[in-house]
C-alpha atoms as a PDB file:
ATOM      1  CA  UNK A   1     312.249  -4.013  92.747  1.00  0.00           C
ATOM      2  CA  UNK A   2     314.048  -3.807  95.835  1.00  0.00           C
ATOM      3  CA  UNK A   3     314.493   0.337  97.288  1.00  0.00           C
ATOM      4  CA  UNK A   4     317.951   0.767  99.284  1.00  0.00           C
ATOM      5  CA  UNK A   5     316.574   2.693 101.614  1.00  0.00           C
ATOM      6  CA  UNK A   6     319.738   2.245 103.697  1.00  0.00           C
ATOM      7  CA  UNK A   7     322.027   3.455 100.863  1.00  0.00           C
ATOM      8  CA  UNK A   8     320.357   6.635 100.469  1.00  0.00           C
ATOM      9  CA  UNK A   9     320.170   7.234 104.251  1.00  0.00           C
ATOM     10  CA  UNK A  10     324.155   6.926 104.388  1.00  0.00           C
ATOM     11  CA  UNK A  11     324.411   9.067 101.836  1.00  0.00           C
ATOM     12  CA  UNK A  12     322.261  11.816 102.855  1.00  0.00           C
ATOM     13  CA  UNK A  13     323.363  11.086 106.661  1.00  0.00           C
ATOM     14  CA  UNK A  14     319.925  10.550 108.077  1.00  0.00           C
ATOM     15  CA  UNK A  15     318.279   7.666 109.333  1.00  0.00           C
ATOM     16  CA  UNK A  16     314.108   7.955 108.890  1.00  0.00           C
ATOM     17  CA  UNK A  17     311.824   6.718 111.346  1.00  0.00           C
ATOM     18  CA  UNK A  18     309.045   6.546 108.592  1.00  0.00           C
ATOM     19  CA  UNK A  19     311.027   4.353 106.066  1.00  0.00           C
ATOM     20  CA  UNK A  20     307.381   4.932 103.974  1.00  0.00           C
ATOM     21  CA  UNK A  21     308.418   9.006 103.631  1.00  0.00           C
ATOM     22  CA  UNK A  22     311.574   8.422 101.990  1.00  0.00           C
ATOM     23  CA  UNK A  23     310.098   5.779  99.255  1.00  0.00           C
ATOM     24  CA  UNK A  24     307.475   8.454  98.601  1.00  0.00           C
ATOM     25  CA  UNK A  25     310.181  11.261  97.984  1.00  0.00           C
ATOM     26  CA  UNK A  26     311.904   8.940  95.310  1.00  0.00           C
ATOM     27  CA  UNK A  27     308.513   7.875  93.666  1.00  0.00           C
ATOM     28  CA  UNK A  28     307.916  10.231  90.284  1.00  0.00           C
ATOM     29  CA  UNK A  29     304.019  10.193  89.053  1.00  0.00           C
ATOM     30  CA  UNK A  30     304.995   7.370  86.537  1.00  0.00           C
ATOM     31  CA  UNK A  31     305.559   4.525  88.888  1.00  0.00           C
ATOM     32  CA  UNK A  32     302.944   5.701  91.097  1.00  0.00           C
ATOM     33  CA  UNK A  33     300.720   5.434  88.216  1.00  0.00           C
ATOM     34  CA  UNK A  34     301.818   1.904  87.277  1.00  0.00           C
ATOM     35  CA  UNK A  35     302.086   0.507  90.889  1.00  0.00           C
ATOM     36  CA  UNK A  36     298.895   2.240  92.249  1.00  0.00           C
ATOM     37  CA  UNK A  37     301.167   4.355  95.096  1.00  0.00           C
ATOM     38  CA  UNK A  38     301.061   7.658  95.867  1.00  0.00           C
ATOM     39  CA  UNK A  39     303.688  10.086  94.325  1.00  0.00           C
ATOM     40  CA  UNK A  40     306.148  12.536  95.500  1.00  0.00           C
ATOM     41  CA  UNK A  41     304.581  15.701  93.549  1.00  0.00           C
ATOM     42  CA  UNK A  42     302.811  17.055  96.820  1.00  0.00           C
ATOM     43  CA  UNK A  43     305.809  16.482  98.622  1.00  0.00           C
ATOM     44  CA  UNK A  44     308.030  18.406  95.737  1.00  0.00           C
ATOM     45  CA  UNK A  45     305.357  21.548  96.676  1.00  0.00           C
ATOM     46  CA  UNK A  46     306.318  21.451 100.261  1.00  0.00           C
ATOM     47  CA  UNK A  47     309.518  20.895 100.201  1.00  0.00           C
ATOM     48  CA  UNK A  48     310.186  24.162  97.532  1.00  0.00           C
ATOM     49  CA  UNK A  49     308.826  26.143 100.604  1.00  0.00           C
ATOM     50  CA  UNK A  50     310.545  24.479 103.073  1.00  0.00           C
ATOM     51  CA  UNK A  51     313.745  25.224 101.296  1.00  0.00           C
ATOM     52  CA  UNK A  52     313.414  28.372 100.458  1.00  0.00           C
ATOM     53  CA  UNK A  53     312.539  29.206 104.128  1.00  0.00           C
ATOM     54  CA  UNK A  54     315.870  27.726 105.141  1.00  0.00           C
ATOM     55  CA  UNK A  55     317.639  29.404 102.211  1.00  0.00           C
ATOM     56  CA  UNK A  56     316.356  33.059 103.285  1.00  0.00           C
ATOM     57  CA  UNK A  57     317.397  32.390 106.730  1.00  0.00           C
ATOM     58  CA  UNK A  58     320.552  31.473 105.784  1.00  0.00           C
ATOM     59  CA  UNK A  59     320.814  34.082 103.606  1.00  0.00           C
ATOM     60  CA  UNK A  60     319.962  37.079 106.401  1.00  0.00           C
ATOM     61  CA  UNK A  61     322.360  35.787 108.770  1.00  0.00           C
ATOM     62  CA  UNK A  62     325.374  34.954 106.691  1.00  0.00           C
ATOM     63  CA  UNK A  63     325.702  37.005 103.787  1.00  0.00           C
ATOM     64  CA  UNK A  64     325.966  40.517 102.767  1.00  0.00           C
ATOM     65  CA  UNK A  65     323.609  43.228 100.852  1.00  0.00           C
ATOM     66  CA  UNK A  66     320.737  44.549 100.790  1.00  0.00           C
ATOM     67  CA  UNK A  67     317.400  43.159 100.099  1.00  0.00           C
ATOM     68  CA  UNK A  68     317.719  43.301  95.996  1.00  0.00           C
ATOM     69  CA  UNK A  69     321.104  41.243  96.137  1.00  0.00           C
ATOM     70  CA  UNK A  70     319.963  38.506  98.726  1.00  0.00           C
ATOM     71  CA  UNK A  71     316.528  38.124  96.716  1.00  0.00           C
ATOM     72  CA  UNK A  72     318.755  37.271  93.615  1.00  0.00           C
ATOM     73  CA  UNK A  73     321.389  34.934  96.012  1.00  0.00           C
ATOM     74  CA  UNK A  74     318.373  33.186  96.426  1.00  0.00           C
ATOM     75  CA  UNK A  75     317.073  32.636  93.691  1.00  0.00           C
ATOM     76  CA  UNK A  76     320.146  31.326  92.210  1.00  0.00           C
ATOM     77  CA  UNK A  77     320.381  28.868  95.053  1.00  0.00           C
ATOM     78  CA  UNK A  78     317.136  27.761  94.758  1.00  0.00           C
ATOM     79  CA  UNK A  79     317.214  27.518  91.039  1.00  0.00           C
ATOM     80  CA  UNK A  80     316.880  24.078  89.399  1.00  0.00           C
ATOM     81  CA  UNK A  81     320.283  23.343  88.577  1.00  0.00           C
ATOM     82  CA  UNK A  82     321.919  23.722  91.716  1.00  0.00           C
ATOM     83  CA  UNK A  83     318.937  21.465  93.456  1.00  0.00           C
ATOM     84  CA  UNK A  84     319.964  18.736  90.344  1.00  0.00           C
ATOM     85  CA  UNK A  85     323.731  19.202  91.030  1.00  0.00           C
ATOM     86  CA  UNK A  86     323.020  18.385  95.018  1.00  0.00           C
ATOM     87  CA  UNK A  87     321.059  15.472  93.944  1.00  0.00           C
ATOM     88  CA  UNK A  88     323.835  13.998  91.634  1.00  0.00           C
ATOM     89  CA  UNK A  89     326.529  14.761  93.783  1.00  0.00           C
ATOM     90  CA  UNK A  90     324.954  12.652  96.730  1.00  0.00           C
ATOM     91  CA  UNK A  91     324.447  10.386  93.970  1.00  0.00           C
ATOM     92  CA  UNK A  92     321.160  10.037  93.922  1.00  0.00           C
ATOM     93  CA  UNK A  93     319.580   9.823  90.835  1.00  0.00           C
ATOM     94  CA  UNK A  94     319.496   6.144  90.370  1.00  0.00           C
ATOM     95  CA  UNK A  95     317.375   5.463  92.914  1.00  0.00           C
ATOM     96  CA  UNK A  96     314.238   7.369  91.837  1.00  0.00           C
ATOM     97  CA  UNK A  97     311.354   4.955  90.960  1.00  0.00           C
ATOM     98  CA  UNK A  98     310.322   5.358  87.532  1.00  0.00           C
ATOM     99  CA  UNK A  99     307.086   3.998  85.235  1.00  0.00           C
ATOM    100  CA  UNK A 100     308.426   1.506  82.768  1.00  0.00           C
ATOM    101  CA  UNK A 101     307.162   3.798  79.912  1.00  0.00           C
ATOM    102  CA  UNK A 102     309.419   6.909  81.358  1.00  0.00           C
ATOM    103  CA  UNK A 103     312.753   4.779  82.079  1.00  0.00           C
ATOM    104  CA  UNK A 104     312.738   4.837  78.180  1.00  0.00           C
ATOM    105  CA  UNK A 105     312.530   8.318  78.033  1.00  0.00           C
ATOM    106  CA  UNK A 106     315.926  10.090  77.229  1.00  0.00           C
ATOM    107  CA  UNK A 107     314.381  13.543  78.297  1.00  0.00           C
ATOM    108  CA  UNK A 108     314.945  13.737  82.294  1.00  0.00           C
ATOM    109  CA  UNK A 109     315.806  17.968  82.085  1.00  0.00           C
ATOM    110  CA  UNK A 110     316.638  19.421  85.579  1.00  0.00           C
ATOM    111  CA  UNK A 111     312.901  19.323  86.673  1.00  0.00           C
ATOM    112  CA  UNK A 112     312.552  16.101  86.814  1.00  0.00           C
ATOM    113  CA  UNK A 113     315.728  15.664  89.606  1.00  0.00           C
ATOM    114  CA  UNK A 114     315.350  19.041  91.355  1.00  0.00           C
ATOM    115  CA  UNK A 115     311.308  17.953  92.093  1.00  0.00           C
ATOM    116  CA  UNK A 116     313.283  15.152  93.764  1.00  0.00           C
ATOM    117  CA  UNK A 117     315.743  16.848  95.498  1.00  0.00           C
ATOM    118  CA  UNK A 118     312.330  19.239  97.258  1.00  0.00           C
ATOM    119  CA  UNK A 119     310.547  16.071  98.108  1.00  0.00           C
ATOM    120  CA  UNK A 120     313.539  14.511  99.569  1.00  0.00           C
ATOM    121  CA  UNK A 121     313.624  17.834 101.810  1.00  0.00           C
ATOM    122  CA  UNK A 122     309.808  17.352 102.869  1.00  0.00           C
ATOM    123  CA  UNK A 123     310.432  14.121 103.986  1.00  0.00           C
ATOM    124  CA  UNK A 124     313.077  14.746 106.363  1.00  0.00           C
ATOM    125  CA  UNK A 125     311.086  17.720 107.917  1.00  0.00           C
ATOM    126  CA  UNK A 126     307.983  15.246 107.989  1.00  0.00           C
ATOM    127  CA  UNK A 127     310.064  12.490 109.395  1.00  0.00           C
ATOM    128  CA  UNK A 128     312.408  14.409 111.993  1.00  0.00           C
ATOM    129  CA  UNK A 129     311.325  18.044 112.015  1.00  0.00           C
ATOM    130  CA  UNK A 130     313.033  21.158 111.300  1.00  0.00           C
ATOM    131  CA  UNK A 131     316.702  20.611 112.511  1.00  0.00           C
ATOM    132  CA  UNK A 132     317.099  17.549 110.614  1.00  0.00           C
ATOM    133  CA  UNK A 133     315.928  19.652 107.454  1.00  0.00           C
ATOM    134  CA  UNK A 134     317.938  22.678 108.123  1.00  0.00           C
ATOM    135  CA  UNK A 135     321.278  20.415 108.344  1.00  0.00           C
ATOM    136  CA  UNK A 136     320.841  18.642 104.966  1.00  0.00           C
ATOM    137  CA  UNK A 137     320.002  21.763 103.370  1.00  0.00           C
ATOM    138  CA  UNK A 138     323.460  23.343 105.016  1.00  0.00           C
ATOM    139  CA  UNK A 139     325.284  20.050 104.385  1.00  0.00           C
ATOM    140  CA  UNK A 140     324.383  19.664 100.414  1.00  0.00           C
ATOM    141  CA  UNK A 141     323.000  22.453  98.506  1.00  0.00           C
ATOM    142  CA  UNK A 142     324.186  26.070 100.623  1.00  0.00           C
ATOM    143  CA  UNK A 143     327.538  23.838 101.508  1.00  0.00           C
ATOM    144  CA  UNK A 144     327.668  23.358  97.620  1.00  0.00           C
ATOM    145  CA  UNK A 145     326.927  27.134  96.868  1.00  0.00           C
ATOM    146  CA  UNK A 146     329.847  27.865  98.793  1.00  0.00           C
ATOM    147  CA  UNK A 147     332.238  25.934  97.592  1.00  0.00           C
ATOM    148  CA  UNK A 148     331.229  26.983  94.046  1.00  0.00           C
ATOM    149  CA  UNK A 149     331.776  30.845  95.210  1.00  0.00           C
ATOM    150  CA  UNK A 150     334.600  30.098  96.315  1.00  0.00           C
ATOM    151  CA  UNK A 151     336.746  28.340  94.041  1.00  0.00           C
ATOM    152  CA  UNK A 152     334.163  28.028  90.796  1.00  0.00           C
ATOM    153  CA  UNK A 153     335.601  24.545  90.572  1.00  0.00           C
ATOM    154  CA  UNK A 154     332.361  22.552  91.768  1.00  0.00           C
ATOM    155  CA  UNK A 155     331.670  19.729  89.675  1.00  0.00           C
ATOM    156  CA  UNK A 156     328.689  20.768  87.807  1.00  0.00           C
ATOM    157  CA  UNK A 157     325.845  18.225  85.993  1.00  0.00           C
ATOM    158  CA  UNK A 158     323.914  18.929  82.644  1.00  0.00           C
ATOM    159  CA  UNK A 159     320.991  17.253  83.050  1.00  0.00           C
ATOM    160  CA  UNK A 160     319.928  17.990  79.264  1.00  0.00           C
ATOM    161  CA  UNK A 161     323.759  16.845  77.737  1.00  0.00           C
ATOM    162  CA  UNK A 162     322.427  12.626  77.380  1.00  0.00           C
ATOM    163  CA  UNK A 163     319.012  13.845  75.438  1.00  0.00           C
ATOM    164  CA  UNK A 164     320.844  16.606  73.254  1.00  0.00           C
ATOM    165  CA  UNK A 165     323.891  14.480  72.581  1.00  0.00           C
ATOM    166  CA  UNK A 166     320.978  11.803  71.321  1.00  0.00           C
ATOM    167  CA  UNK A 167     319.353  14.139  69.287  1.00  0.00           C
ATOM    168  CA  UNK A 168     322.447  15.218  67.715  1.00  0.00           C
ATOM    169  CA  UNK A 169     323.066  11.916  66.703  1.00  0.00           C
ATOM    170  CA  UNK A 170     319.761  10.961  65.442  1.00  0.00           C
ATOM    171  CA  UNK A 171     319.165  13.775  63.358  1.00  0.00           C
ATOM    172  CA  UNK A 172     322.516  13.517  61.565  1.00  0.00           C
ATOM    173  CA  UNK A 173     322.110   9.321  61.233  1.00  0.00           C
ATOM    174  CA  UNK A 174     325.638   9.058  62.864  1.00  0.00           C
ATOM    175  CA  UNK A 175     325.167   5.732  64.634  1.00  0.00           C
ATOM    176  CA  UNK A 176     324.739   3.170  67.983  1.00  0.00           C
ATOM    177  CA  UNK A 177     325.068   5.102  71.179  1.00  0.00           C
ATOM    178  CA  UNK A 178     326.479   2.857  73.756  1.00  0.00           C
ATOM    179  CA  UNK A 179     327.630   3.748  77.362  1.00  0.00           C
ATOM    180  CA  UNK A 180     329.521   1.352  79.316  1.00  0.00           C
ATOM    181  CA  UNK A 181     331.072   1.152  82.902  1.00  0.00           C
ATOM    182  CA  UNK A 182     334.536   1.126  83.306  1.00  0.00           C
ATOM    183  CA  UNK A 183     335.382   1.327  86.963  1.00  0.00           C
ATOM    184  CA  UNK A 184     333.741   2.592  90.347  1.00  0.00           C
ATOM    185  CA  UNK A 185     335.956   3.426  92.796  1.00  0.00           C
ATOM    186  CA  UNK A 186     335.703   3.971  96.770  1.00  0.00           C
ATOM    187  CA  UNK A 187     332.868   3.120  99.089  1.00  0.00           C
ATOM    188  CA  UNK A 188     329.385   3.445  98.216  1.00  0.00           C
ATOM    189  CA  UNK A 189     328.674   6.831  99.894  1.00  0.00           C
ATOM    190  CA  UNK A 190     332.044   8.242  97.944  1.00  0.00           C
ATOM    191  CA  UNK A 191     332.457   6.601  94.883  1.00  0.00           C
ATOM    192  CA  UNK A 192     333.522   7.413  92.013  1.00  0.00           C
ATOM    193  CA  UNK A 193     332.224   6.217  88.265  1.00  0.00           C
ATOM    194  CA  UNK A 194     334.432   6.125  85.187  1.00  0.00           C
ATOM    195  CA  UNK A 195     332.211   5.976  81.997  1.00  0.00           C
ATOM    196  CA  UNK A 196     333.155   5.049  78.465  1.00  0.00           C
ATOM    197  CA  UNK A 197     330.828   6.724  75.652  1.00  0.00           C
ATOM    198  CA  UNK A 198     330.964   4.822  72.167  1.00  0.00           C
ATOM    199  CA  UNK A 199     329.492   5.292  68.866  1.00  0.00           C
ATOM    200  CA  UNK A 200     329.202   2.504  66.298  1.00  0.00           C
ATOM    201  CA  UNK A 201     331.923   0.548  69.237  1.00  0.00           C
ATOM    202  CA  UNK A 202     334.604   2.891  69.051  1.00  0.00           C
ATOM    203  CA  UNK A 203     335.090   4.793  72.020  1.00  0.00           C
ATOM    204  CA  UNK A 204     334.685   8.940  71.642  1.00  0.00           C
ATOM    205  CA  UNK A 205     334.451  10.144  75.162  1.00  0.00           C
ATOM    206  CA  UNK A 206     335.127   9.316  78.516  1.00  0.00           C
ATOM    207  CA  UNK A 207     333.876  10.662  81.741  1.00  0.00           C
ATOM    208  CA  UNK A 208     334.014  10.269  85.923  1.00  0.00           C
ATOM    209  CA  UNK A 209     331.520  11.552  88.580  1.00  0.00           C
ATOM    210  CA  UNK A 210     329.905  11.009  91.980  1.00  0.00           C
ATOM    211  CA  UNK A 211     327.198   8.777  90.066  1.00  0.00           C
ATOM    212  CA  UNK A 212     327.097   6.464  87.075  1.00  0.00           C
ATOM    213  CA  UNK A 213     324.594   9.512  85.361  1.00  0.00           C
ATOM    214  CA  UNK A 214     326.889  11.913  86.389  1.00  0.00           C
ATOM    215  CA  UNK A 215     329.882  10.215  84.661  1.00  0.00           C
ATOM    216  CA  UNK A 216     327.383   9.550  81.569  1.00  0.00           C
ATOM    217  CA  UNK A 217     326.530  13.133  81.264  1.00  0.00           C
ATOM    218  CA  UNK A 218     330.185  14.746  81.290  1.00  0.00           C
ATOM    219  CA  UNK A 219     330.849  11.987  78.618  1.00  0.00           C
ATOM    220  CA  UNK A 220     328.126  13.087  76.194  1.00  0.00           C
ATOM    221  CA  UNK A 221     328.799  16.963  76.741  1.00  0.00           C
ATOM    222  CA  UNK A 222     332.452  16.617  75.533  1.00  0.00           C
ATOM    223  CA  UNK A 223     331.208  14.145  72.831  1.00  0.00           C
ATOM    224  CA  UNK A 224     328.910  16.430  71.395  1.00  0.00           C
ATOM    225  CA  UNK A 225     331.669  18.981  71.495  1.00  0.00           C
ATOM    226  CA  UNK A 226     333.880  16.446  69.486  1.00  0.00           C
ATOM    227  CA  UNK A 227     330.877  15.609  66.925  1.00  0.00           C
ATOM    228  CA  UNK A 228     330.139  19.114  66.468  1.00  0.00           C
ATOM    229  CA  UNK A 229     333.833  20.063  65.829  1.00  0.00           C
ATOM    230  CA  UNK A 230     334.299  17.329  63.414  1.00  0.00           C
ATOM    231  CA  UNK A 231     331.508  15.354  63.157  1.00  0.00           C
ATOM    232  CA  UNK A 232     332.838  13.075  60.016  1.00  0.00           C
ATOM    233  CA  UNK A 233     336.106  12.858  60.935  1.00  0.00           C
ATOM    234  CA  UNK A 234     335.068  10.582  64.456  1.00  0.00           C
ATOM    235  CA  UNK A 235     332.122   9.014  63.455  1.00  0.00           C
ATOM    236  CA  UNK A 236     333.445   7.493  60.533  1.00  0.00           C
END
């Protein structure tokens, strides 16, 4: 398998020195495993300290309260959701290296992208130091926090909404899940997916994002919506 390194580094906007840090950050334990590499775990443990360093400086020079409210601004920064939203909205997720036995698993939850989104961090401060880190952190995740403040119109990601939407669907016997492509528009560090969601071929849900999972996730949150509203009515 072939790693665009190149993609990711024009979509994160930094070029590494140590092309070997950046494959690490992307590599979960299961390919390691299966490929005899190292993984990005100890990486993931840096990088959570690394961030939250940046965050807390951030957080005592630009915002407001005392120590009570900025220990909570943190923590929701720092949380695992909005570290999975970053990811997916630089688009991201496709290119972590996965074991053969987990690309079959339907269970990636939020841990599994946010660990990615740390060790992505500790290899930029590894490769180029603490600038480098500092400005992707301001440039993705706080730049992200603010928008959401601001407006509450940031495109969020369920991580969960593919593996519950599948469970739904299993335990009630409803069918063939299928997800298909429609369209990507834009360049490759803007693009945009359109994603059709169908269930025994006929077409339930639709959804667009920054990344094919992206677009696959909105799909299956508003089809579970629609199965759970009337469940008999669509899938037969």
């Amino acid at each position: 398998m072939e790693f665009d390194i190149k993609g990711i580094e024009e979509k994160i906007g930094y070029e590494f020195k140590d092309k070997n840090l950046l494959v690490k950050a992307f590599t979960h334990s299961s390919y390691a495993y299966e490929n005899g590499v190292a993984d990005n775990e100890l990486m993931e443990f840096f990088g959570d300290s690394i961030l939250e360093f940046f965050v807390t400086e951030w957080l005592y020079h630009s915002e407001k309260g005392d120590e009570g409210d900025l220990t909570r601004s943190r923590a929701e920064m720092v949380a695992k959701t909005p570290l999975t939203e970053a990811l997916s909205l630089l688009g991201l997720e496709d290119y972590i290296l996965l074991g053969n036995g987990q690309k079959k698993s339907p269970s990636l939850d939020e841990k599994f992208y946010s660990s990615v989104f740390e060790a992505l961090i500790c290899a930029i401060y590894l490769d180029g130091g603490i600038e480098p880190a500092r400005k992707f952190i301001l440039d993705t995740l706080i730049k992200n926090y603010l928008a959401d403040k601001k407006s509450g119109k940031m495109q969020k990601f369920d991580a969960s909404a593919k593996s519950e939407f599948q469970e739904f669907v299993q335990k009630n016997k409803l069918g063939k899940i299928e997800y298909q492509l429609i369209n990507k528009q834009g360049p490759d560090h803007s693009a945009e997916f359109c994603v059709s969601l169908a269930l025994n071929g006929k077409i339930i849900a639709r959804g667009k994002g920054n990344s094919k999972k992206t677009a696959e996730a909105l799909a299956a949150r508003t089809a579970l919506k629609k199965l759970k509203a009337n469940k008999d009515g669509i899938t037969n």
